[in-house]
Protein backbone atom coordinates (compact mmCIF):
# COMPACT_ATOMS: atom_id res chain seq x y z
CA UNK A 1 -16.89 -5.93 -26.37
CA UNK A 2 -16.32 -5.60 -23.04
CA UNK A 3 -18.42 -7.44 -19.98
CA UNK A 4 -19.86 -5.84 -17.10
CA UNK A 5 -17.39 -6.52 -13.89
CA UNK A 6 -18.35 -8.84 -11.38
CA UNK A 7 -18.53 -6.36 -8.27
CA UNK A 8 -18.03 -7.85 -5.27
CA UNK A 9 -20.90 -8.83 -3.08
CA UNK A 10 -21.34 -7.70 0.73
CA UNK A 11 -19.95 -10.84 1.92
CA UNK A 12 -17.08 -11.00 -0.52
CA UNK A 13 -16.59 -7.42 0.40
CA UNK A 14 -16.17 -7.91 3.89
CA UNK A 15 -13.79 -10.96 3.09
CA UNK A 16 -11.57 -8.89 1.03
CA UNK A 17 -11.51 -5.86 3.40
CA UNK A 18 -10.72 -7.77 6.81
CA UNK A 19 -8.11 -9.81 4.49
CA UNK A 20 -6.39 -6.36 3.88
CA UNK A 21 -6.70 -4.86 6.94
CA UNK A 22 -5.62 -8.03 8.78
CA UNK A 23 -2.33 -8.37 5.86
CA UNK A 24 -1.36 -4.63 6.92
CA UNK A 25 -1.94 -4.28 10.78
CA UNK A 26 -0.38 -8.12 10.79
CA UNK A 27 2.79 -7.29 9.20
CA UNK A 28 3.28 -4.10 10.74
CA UNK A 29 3.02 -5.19 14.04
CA UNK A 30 5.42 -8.23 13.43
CA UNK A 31 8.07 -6.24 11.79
CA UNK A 32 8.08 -3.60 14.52
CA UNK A 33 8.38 -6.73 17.30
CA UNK A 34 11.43 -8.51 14.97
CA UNK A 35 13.12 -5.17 14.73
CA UNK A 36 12.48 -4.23 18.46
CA UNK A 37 13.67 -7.49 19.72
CA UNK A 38 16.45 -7.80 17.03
CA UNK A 39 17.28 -5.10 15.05
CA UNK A 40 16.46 -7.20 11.74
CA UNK A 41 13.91 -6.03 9.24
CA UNK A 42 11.73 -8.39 7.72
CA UNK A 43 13.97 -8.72 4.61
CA UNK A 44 16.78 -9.49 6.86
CA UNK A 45 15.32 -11.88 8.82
CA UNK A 46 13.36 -13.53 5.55
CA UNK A 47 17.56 -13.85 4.36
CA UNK A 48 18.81 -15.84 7.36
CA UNK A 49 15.38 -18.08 7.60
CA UNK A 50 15.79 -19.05 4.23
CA UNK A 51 19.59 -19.49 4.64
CA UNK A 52 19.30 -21.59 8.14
CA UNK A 53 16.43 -23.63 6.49
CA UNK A 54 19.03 -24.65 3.30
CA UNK A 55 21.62 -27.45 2.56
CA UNK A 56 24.61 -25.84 4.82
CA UNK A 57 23.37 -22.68 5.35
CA UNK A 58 23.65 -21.62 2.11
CA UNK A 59 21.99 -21.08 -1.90
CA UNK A 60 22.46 -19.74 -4.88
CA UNK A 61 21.78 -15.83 -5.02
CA UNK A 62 18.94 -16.52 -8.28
CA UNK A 63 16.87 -18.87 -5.82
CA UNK A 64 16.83 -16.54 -2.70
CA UNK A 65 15.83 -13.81 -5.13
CA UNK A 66 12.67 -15.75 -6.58
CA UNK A 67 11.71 -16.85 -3.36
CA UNK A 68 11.77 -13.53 -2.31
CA UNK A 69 9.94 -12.01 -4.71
CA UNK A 70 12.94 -9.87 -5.10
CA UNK A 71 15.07 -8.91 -8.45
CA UNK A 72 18.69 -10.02 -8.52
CA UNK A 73 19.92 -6.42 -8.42
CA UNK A 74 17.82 -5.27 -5.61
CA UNK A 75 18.87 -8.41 -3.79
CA UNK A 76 22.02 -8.13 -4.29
CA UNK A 77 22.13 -4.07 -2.91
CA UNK A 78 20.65 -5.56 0.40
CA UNK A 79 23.37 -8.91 0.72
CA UNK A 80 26.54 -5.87 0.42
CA UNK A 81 24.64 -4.23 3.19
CA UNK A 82 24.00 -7.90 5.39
CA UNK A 83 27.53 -8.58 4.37
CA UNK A 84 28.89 -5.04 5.86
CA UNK A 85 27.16 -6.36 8.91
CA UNK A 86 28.88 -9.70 8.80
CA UNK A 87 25.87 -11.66 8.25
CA UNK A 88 25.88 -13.41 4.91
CA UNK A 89 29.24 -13.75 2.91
CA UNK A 90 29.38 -14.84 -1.50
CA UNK A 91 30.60 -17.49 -2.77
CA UNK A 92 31.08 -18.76 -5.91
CA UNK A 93 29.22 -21.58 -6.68
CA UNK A 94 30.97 -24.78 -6.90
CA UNK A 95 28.67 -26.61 -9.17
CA UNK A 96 28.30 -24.08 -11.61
CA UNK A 97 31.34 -21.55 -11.96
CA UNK A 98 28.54 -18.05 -13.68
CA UNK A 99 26.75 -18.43 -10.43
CA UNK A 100 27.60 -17.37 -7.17
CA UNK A 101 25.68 -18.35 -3.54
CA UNK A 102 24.89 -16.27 -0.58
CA UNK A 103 26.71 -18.21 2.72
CA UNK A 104 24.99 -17.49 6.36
CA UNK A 105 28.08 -16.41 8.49
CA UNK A 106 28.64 -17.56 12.38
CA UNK A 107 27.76 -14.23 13.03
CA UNK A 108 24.86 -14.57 11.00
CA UNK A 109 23.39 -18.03 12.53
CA UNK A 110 23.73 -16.64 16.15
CA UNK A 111 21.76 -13.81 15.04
CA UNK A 112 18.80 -15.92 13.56
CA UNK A 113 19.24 -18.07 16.76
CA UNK A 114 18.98 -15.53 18.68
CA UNK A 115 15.99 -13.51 16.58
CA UNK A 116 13.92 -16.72 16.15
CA UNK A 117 12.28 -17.15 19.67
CA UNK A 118 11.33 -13.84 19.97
CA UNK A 119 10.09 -13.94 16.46
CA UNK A 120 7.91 -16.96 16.80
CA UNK A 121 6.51 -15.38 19.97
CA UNK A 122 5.48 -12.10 18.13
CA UNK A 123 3.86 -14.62 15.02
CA UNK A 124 2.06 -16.18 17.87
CA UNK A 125 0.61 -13.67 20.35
CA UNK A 126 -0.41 -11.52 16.77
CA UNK A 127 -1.70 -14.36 15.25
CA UNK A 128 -1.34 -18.51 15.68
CA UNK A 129 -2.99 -18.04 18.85
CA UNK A 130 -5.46 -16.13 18.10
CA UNK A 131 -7.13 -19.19 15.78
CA UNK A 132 -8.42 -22.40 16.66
CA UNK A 133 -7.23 -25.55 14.81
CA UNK A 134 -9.63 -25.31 12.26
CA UNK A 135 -9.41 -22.24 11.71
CA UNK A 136 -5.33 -22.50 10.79
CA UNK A 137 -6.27 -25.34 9.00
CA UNK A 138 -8.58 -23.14 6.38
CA UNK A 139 -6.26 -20.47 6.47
CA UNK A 140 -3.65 -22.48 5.43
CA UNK A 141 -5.80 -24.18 3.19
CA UNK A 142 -6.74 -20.60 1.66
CA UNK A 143 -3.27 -19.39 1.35
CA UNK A 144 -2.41 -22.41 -0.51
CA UNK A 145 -4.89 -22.34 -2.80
CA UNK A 146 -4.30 -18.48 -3.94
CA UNK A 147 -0.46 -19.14 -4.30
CA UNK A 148 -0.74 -22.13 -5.97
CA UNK A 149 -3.10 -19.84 -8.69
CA UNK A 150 -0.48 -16.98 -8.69
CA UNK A 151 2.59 -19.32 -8.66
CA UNK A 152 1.29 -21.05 -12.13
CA UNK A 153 2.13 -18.23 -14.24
CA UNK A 154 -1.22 -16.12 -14.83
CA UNK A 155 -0.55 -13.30 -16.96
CA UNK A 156 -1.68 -10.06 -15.42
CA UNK A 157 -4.76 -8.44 -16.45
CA UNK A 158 -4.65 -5.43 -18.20
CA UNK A 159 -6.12 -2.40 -15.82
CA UNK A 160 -9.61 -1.13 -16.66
CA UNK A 161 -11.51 1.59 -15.19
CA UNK A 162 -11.85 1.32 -11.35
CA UNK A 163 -15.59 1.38 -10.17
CA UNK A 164 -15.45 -0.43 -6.82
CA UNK A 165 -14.13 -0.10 -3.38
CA UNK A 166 -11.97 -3.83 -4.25
């Protein structure tokens, strides 16, 4: 037995629309800015963050691939092309000889310096700015909520039919 969906309303319609719209035209227009101003892509860039933000510039290759939503294979295609650049360089891991950790190079950390301003500029003028306090603080407050419910392990849904616009 199967229940009837629970279409979305106008309001909950116009939510989920401007959500998309906002999620494409927003990272388009960053990713053009970071790779006008630095030549990075968003992957790139979403490497060195994470590296600058870690214990000596560097983590294992497993963690940088979950937090990136990436697999470990398809990560590890893009670190041989970063590392052709001279951005990242592996190591083995000396805590734990089967793994091996993804090091930001000098090269590397003057590129991030050098890509953040302009970055944080771009996430600005397309965005921060554009919002009052409050409302960052229920964006924020929305965000966290949704990836706290997707970060908990919810099995995915099998597909049904599509009816709706959703």
């Amino acid at each position: 037995m199967t229940s009837e969906p629970r279409w979305l309303t106008d309001a909950e319609q116009r939510t989920w629309q401007a959500y998309r719209r906002m999620q494409l035209l927003l990272g388009a227009q960053v990713s053009r800015d970071l790779n006008a101003d630095s030549g990075l892509s968003d992957a790139d860039y979403d490497v060195l963050s994470h590296l600058g933000l870690s214990d000596r510039n560097r983590c294992r290759i497993s963690e940088l691939a979950d937090r990136m939503l990436w697999s470990r294979s398809r990560l590890s295609h893009h670190l041989t092309r970063m590392q052709q650049r001279g951005l990242v360089a592996r190591e083995g891991c000396a805590s734990d000889a089967r793994c091996a950790e993804v090091v930001l190079t000098a090269d590397g950390l003057r590129t991030l310096e050098a890509a953040a301003p302009p970055h944080v500029d771009s996430v600005r003028r397309n965005f921060i700015d554009l919002l009052t306090p409050e409302q960052q603080a229920v964006f924020a407050e929305i965000g966290e909520v949704v990836v706290r419910h997707l970060s908990a392990g919810a099995e995915p849904r099998a597909k049904k039919p599509v009816r709706g616009t959703a």
